[in-house]
Protein backbone atom coordinates (compact mmCIF):
# COMPACT_ATOMS: atom_id res chain seq x y z
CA UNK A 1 -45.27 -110.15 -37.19
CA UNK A 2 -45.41 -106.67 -38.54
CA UNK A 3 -47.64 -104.73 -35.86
CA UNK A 4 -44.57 -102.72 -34.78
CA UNK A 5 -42.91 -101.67 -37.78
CA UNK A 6 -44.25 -98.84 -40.26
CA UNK A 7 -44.59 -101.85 -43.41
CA UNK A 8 -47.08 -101.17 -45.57
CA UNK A 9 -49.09 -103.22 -48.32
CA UNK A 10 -49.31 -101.55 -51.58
CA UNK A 11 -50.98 -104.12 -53.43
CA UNK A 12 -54.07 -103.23 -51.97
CA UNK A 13 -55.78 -99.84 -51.75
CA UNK A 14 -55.86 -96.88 -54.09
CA UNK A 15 -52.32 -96.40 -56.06
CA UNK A 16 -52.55 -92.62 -55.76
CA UNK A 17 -53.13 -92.51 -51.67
CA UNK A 18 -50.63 -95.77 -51.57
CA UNK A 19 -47.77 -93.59 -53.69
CA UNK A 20 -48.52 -90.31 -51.85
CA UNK A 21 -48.51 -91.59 -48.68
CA UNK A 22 -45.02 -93.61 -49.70
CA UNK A 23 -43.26 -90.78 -51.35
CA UNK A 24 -44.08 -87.67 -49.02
CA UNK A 25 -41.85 -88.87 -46.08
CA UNK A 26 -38.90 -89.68 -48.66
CA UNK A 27 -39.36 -86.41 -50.29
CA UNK A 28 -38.82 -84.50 -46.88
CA UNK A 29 -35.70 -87.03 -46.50
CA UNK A 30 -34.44 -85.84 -49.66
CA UNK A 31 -35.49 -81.68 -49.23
CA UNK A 32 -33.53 -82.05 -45.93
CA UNK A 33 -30.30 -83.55 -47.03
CA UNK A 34 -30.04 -80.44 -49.40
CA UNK A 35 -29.88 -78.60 -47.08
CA UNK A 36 -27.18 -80.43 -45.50
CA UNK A 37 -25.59 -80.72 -48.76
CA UNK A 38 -25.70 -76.47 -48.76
CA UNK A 39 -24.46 -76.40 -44.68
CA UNK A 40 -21.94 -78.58 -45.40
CA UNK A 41 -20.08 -76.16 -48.23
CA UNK A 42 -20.78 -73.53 -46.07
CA UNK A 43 -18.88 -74.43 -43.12
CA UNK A 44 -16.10 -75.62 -45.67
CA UNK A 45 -16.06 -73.00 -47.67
CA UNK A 46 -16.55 -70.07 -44.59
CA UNK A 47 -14.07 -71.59 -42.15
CA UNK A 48 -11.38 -73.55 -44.26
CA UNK A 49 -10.96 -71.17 -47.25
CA UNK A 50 -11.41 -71.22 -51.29
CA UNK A 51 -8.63 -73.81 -51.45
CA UNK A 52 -10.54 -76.50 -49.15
CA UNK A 53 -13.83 -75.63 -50.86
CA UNK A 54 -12.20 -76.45 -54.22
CA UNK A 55 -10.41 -79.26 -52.08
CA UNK A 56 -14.26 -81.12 -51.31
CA UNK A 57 -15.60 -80.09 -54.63
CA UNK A 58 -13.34 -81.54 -56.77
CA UNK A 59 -14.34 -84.89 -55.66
CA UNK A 60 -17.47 -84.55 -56.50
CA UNK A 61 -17.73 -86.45 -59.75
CA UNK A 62 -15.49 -89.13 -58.62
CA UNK A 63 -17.60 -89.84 -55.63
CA UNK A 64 -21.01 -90.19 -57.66
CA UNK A 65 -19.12 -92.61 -59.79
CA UNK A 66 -17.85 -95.23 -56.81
CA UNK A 67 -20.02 -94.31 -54.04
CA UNK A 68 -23.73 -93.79 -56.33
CA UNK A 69 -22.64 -97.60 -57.55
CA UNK A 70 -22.81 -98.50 -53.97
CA UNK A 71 -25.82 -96.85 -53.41
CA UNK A 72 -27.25 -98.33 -56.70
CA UNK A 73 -26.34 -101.75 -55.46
CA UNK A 74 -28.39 -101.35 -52.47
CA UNK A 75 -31.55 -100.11 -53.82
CA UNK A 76 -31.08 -102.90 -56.45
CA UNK A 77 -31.14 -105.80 -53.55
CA UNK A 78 -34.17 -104.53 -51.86
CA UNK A 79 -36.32 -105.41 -54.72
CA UNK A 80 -36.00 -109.42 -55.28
CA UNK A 81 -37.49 -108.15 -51.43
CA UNK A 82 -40.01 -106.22 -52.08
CA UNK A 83 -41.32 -108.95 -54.78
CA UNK A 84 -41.47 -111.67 -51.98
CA UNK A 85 -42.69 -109.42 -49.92
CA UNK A 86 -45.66 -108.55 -52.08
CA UNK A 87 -45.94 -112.52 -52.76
CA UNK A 88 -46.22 -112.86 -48.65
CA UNK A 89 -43.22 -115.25 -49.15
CA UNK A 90 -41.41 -114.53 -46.20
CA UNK A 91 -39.07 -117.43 -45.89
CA UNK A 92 -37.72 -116.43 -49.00
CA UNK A 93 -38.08 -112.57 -48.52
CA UNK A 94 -35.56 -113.98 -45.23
CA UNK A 95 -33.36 -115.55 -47.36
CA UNK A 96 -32.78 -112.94 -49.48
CA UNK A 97 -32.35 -110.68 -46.64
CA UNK A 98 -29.90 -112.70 -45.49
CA UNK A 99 -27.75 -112.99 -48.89
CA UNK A 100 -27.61 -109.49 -49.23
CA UNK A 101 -26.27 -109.40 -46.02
CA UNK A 102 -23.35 -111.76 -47.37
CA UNK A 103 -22.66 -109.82 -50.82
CA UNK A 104 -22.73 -106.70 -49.48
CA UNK A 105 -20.21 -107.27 -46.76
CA UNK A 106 -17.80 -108.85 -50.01
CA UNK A 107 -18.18 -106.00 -51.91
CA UNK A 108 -17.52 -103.42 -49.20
CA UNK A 109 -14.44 -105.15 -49.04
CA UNK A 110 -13.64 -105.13 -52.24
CA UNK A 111 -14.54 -101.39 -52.81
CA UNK A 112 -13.02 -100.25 -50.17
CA UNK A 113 -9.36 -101.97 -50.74
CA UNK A 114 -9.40 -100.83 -54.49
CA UNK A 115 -10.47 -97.67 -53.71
CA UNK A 116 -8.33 -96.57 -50.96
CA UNK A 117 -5.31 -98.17 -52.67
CA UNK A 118 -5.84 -96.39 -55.78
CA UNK A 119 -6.97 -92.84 -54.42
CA UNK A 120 -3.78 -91.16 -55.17
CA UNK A 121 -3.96 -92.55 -58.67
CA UNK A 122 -7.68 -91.89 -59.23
CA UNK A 123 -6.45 -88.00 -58.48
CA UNK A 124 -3.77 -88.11 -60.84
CA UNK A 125 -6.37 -89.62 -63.21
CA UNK A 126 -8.42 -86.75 -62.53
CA UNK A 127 -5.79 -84.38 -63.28
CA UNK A 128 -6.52 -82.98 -59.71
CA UNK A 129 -4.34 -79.27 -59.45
CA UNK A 130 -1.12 -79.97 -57.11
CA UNK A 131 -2.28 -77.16 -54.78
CA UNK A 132 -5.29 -79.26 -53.25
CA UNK A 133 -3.65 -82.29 -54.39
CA UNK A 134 -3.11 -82.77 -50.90
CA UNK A 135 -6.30 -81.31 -49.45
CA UNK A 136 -8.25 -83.57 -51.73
CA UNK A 137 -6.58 -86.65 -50.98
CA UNK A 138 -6.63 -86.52 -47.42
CA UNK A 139 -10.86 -85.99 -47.72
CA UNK A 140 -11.29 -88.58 -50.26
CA UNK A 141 -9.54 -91.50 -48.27
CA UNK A 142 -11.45 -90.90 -45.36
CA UNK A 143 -15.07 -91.19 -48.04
CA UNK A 144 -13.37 -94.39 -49.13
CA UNK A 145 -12.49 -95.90 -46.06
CA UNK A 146 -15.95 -95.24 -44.76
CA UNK A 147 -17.54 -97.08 -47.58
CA UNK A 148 -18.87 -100.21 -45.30
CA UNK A 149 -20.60 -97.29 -43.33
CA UNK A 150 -22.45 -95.86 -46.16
CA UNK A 151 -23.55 -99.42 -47.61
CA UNK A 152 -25.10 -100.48 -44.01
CA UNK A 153 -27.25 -97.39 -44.04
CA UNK A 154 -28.50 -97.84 -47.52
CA UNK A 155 -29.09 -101.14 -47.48
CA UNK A 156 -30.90 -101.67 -44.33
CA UNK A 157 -32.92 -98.40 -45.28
CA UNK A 158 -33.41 -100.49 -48.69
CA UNK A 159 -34.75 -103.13 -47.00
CA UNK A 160 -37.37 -101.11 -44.65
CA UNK A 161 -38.48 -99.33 -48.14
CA UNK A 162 -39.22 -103.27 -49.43
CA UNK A 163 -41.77 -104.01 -47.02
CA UNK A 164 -43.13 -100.49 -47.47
CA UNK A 165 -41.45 -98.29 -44.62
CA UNK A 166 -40.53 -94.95 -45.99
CA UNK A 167 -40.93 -93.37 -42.73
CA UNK A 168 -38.24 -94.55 -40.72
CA UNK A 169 -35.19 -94.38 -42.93
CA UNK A 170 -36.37 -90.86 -42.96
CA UNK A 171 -36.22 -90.01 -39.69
CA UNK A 172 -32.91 -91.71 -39.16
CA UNK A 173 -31.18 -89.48 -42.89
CA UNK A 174 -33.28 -86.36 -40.58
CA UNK A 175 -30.67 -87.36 -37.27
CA UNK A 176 -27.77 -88.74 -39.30
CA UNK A 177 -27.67 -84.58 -41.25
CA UNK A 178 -28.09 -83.07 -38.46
CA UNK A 179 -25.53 -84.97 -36.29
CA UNK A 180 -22.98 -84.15 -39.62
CA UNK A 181 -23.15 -80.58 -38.84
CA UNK A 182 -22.74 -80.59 -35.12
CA UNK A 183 -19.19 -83.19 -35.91
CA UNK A 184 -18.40 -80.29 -38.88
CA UNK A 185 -18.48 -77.82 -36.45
CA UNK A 186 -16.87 -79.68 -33.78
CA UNK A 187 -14.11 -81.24 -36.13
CA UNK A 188 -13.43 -77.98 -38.08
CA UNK A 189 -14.06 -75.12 -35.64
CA UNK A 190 -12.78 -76.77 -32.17
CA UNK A 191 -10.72 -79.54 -33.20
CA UNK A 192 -9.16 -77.94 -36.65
CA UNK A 193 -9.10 -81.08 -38.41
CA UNK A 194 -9.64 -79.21 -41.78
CA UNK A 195 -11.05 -81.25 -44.75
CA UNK A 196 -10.24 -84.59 -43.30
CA UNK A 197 -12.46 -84.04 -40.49
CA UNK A 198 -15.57 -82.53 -42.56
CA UNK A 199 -14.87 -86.66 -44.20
CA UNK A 200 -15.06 -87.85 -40.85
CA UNK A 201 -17.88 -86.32 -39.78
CA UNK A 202 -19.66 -87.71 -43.01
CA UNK A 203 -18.72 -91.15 -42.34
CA UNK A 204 -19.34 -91.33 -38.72
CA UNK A 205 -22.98 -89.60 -39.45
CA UNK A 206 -23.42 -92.24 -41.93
CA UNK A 207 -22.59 -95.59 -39.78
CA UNK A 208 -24.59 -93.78 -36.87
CA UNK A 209 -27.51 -93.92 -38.52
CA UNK A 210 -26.70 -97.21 -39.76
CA UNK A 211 -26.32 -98.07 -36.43
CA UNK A 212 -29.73 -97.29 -35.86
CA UNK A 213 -31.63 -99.04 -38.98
CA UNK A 214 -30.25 -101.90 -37.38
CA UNK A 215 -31.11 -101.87 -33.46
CA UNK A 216 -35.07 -100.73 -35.24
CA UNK A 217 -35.12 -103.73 -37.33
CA UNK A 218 -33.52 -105.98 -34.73
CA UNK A 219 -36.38 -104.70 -32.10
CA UNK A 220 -39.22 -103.82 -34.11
CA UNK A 221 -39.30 -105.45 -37.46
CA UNK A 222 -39.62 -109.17 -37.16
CA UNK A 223 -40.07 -109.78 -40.97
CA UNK A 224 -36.46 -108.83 -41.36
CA UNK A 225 -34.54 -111.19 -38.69
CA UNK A 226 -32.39 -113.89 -40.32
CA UNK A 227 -31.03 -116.83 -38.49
CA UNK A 228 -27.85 -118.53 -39.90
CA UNK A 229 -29.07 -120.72 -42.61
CA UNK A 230 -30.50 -117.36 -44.40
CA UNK A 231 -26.93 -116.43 -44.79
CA UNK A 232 -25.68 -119.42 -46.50
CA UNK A 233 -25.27 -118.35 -50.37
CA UNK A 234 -28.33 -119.92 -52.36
CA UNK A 235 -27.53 -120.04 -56.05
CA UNK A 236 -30.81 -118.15 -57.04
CA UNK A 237 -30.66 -115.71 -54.33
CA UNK A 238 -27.18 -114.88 -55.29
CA UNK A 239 -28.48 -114.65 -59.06
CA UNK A 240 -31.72 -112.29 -58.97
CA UNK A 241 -29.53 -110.44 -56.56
CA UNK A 242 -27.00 -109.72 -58.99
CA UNK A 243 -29.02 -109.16 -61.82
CA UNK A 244 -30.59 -106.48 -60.29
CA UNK A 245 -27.89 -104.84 -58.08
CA UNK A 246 -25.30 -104.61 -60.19
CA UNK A 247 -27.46 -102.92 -62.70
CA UNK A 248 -28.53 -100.28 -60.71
CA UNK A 249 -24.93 -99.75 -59.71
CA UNK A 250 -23.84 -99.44 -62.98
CA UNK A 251 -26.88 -97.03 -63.70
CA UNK A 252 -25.66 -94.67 -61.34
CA UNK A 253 -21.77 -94.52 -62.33
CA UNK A 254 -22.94 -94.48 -66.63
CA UNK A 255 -24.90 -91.91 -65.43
CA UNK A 256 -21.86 -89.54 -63.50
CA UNK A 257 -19.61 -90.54 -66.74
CA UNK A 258 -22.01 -88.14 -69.35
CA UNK A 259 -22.08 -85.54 -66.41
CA UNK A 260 -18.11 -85.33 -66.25
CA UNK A 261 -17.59 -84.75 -69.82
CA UNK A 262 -20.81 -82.22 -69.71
CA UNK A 263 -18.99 -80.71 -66.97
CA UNK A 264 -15.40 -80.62 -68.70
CA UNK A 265 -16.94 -78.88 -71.54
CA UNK A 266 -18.26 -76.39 -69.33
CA UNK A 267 -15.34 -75.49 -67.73
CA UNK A 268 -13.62 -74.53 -71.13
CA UNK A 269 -16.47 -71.78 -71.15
CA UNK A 270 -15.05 -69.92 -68.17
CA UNK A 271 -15.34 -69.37 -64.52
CA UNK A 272 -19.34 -67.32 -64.97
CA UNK A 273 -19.90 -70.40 -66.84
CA UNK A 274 -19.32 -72.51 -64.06
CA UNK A 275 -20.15 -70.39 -61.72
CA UNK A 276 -23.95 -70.04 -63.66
CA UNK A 277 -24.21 -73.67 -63.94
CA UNK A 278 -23.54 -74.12 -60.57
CA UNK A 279 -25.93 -72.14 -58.76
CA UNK A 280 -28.82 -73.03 -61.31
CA UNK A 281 -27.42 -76.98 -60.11
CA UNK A 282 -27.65 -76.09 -56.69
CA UNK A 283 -31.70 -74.71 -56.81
CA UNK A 284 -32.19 -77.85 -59.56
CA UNK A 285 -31.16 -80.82 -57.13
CA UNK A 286 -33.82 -79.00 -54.68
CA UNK A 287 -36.99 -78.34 -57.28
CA UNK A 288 -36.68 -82.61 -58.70
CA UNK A 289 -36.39 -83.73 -55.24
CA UNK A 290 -40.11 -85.06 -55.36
CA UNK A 291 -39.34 -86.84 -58.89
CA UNK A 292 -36.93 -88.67 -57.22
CA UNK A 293 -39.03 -89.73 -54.28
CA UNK A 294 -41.74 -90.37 -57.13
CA UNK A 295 -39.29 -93.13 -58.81
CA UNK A 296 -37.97 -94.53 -55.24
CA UNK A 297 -41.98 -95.08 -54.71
CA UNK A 298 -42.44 -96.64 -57.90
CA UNK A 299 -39.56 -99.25 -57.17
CA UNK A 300 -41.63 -100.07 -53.77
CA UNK A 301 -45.16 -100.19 -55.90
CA UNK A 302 -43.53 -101.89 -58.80
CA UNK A 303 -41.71 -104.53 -56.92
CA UNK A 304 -44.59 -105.57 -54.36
CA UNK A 305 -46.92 -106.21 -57.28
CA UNK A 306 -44.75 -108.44 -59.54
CA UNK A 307 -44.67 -110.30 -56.02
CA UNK A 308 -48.40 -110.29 -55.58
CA UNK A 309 -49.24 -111.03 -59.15
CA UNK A 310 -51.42 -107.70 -59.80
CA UNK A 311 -49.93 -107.02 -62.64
CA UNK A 312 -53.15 -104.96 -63.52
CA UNK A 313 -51.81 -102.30 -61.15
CA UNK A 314 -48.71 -101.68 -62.63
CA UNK A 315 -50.21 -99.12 -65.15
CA UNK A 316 -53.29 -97.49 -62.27
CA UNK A 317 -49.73 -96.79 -60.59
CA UNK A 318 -47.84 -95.23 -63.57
CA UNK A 319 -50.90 -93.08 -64.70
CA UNK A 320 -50.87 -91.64 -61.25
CA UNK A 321 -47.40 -90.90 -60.69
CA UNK A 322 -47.48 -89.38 -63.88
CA UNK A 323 -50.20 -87.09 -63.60
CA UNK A 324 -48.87 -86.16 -59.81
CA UNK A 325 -45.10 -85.58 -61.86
CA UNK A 326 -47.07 -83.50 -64.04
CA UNK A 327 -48.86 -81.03 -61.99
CA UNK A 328 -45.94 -80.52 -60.03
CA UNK A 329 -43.52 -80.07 -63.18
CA UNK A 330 -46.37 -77.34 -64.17
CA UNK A 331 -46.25 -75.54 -60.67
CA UNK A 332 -42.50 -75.50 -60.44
CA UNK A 333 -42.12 -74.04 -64.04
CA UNK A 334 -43.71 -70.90 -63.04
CA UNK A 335 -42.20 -70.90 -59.84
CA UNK A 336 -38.62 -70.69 -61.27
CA UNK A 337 -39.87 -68.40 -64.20
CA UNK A 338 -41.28 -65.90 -61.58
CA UNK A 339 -38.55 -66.04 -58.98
CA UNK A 340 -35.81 -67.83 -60.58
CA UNK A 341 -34.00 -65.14 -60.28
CA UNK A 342 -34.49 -64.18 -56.66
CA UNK A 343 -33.18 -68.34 -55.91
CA UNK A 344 -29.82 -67.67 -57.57
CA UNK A 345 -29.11 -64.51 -55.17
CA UNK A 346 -28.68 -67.41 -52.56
CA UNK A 347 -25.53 -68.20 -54.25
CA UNK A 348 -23.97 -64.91 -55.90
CA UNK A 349 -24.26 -60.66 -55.29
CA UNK A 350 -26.89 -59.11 -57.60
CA UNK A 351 -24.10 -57.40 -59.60
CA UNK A 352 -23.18 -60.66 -61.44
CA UNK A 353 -25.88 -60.05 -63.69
CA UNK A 354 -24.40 -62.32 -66.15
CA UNK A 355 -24.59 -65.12 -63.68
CA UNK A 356 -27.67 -64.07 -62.70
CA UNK A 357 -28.98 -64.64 -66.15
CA UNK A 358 -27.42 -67.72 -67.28
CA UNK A 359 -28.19 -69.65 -64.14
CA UNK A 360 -31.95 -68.20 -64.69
CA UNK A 361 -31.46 -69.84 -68.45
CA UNK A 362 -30.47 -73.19 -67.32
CA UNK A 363 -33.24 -73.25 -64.89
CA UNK A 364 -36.15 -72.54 -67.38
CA UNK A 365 -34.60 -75.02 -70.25
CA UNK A 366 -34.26 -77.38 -67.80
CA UNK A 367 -37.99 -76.87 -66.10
CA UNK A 368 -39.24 -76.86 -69.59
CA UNK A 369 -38.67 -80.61 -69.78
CA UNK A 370 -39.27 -81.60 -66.45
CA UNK A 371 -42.47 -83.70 -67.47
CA UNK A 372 -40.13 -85.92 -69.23
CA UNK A 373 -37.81 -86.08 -66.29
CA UNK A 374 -40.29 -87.25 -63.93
CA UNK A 375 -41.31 -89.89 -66.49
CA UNK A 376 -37.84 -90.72 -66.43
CA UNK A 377 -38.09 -91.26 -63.06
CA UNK A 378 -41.38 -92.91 -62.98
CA UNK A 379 -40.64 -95.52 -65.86
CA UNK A 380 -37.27 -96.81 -64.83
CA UNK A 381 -38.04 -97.15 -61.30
CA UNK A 382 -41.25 -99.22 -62.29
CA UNK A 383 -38.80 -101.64 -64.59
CA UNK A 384 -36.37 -102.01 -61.82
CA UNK A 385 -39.13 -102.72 -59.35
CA UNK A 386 -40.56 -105.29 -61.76
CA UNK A 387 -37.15 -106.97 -61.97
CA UNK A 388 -35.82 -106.05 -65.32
CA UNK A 389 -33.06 -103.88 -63.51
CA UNK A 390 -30.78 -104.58 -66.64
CA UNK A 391 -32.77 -101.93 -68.87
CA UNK A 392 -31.83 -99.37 -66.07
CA UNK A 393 -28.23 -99.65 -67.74
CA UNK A 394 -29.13 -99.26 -71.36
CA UNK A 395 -31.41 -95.96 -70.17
CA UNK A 396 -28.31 -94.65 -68.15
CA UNK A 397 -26.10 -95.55 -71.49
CA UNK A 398 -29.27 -93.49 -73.47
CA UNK A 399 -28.30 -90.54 -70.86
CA UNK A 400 -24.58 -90.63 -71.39
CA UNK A 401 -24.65 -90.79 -74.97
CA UNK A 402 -26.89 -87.14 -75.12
CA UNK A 403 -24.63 -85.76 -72.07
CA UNK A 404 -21.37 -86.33 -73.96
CA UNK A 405 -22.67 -85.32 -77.22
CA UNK A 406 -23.68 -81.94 -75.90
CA UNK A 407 -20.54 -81.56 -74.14
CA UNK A 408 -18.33 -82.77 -76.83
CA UNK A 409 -19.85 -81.41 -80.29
CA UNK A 410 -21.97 -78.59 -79.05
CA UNK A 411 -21.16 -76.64 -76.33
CA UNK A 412 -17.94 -75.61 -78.07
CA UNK A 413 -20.28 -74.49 -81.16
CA UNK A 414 -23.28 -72.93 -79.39
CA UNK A 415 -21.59 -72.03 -75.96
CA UNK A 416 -23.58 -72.01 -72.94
CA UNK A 417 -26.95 -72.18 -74.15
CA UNK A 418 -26.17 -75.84 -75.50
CA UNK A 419 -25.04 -77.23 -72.06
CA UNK A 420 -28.73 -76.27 -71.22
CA UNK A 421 -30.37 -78.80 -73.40
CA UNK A 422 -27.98 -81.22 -72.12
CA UNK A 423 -30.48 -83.01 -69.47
CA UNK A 424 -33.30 -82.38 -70.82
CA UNK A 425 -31.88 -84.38 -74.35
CA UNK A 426 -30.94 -86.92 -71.69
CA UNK A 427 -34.51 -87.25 -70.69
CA UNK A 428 -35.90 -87.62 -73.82
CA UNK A 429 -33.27 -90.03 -75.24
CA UNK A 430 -33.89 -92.33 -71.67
CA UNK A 431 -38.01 -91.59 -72.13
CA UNK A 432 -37.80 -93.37 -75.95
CA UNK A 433 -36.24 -96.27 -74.47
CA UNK A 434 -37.93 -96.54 -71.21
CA UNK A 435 -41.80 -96.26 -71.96
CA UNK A 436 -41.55 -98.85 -74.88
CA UNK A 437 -39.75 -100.56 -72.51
CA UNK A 438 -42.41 -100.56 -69.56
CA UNK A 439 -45.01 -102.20 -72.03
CA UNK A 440 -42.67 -105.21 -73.02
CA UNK A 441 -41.71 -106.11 -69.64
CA UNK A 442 -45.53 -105.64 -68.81
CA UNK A 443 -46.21 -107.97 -71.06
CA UNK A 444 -43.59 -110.63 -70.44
CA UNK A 445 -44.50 -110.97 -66.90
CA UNK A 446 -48.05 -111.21 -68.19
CA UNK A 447 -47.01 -114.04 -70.47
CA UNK A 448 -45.10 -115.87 -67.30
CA UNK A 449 -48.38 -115.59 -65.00
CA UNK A 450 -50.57 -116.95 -67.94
């Protein structure tokens, strides 16, 4: 049934080769859609001016918010998957498959009315300036409208990661960035379709590859065909579905909340201010690219054994991720102390030696803590994975509440230095919940098998 595919079983075999082997070809996924990410504001920012720049960037926060619930909603559906898939259940692992299919096409739907409808307003809201009022608008309705397209590529890459396939969503993010910059290019350069066709380019990337999840699993992944019946709504498909979709959504958009006010409370701080805590941003989202493959893995690990009933691995897997999140948290620290300074001349001249230093500032603070991020990581992803997706939310709430009390009582006290701690305080507040956390749910599902 699944000769063809790249599934993979990891309920059996050693957790550290199983969660290597798993989180290596996400990681490169991840590494290269930074660099897209940095492409992309280069041809904006290079051919279309400051204005257009500003234009894409100022939807940034607003974008995390709707489209990272989307995303969150996804991930969340492909574990109820993974669990059946780990219980070798695969009528019902097909009948979930199916349901998904159902609620996501509703709440692309949804999403995507409400959003485009309200985009003007949601600008206003945003107190967007009136001189890329326009620019803004005219990117941000083409993100919105293209919202069905992202949520097929996420969720059919959701499902592949379920049954243990971390490969091939991969290679299809590896086509779907690099055919993004060839449509830039062609939509900005030849076609001068300014801003709205850099959005076009994104969303046409983004159902490509969608495309392509789809013809794979259609001709090579047998597990994941549905006939008609799988589609009709089942009551308890519907509700594990929910209960651990929605959380995850909501995760991700509690999450973007704390990092807008942390980000308002920047900008009061002045343009080296932003301009510090934006190029230290840009080198961060590169350097905790492998935590985040290490908590995608852990949802995988997490979810297939709840489904097989080894609990017992549960913790061999956390102790390993752990100890790999260490050694790389180690490594990286003295990377970015050594040559932190050398990665913010990708962004700024070595005259703005106050940039130079702040950015370097935010970079060792945040490195500092990064054991706690990737435990972060590592924990919540294991709790979603086990199907207690609802203490995702109150972790994410943890996060906020740090975020906005940086940004509201202390960066106007202690200036920039204070909008350092500001992660790494939302690391630790998330850690306190999350590890006690691990344990109980641990030892509920222990209770339930007993």
């Amino acid at each position: 049934m699944m000769a063809k595919s790249n599934a993979k079983d990891m309920t059996i075999g050693s957790p550290m080769r199983l969660i290597l082997e798993f989180a290596l070809p996400l990681l490169l996924g991840m590494l290269f859609q930074q660099v897209y990410s940095l492409m992309d504001t280069i041809i904006v920012g290079k051919a279309l001016g400051v204005n257009a720049l500003a234009a894409v960037g100022a939807t940034g926060s607003i974008t995390f918010l709707i489209i990272g619930f989307c995303l969150g909603v996804c991930s969340g559906f492909g574990l109820p998957i993974a669990q059946r898939f780990g219980a070798k259940d695969y009528k019902a692992l097909k009948k979930y498959v199916g349901n998904s299919y159902v609620l996501s096409i509703i709440i692309s739907i949804i999403m995507t009315v409400l959003t485009v409808l309200l985009c003007h307003n949601i600008l206003e809201w945003m107190q967007t300036p009136d001189d890329i009022m326009e620019l803004t608008y005219s990117y941000l309705i083409v993100i919105f409208a293209g919202i069905p397209a992202t949520i097929l590529y996420n969720l059919l890459s959701s499902f592949l990661r379920s049954i243990g396939d971390s490969v091939t969503p991969v290679v299809f993010l590896i086509f779907s960035a690099v055919l993004n910059i060839g449509l830039d290019l062609l939509f900005i350069l030849t076609f001068h379709m300014g801003v709205f066709g850099a959005g076009l380019a994104t969303i046409i990337a983004q159902a490509v590859s969608g495309i392509l999840c789809l013809i794979f699993i259609l001709k090579k992944v047998e597990l994941l065909h549905t006939t008609l019946d799988d589609w009709r709504l089942d009551s308890n498909c519907v509700s594990n579905l929910i209960r651990m979709g929605l959380p995850m959504g909501f995760q991700y958009s509690i999450t973007a909340i704390g990092s807008v006010i942390l980000q308002a409370a920047v900008n009061t701080l002045g343009s080296l201010a932003v301009a510090s805590m934006t190029a230290a941003s840009k080198i961060s989202m590169f350097v905790v690219c492998p935590f985040d493959a290490l908590g995608s893995t852990m949802a995988t690990y997490g979810g297939q054994n709840v489904g097989a009933g080894k609990l017992d691995r549960l913790g061999k897997g956390v102790w390993n991720a752990t100890v790999l999140g260490a050694i790389y948290s180690i490594i990286i620290f003295l990377v970015l102390y050594f040559f932190g300074n050398n990665l913010s001349l990708l962004f700024v001249d070595k005259t703005e030696v106050v940039v130079l230093a702040q950015s370097r500032q935010f970079l060792l603070i945040n490195a500092i803590f990064y054991i706690p991020l990737a435990l972060v990581n590592i924990f919540r992803f294991m709790i979603q994975g086990m199907g207690f997706s609802g203490f995702a939310v109150l972790a994410g709430v943890a996060e906020m509440i740090a975020r906005a009390l940086i940004g509201l009582v202390f960066v106007p006290i202690f200036g920039f230095v204070a909008a350092c701690f500001a992660s790494p305080l939302a690391w630790i507040f998330a850690d306190a919940f999350l590890i006690p956390a691990f344990f109980y749910c641990r030892k509920k599902l222990m209770k339930m098998h007993q």
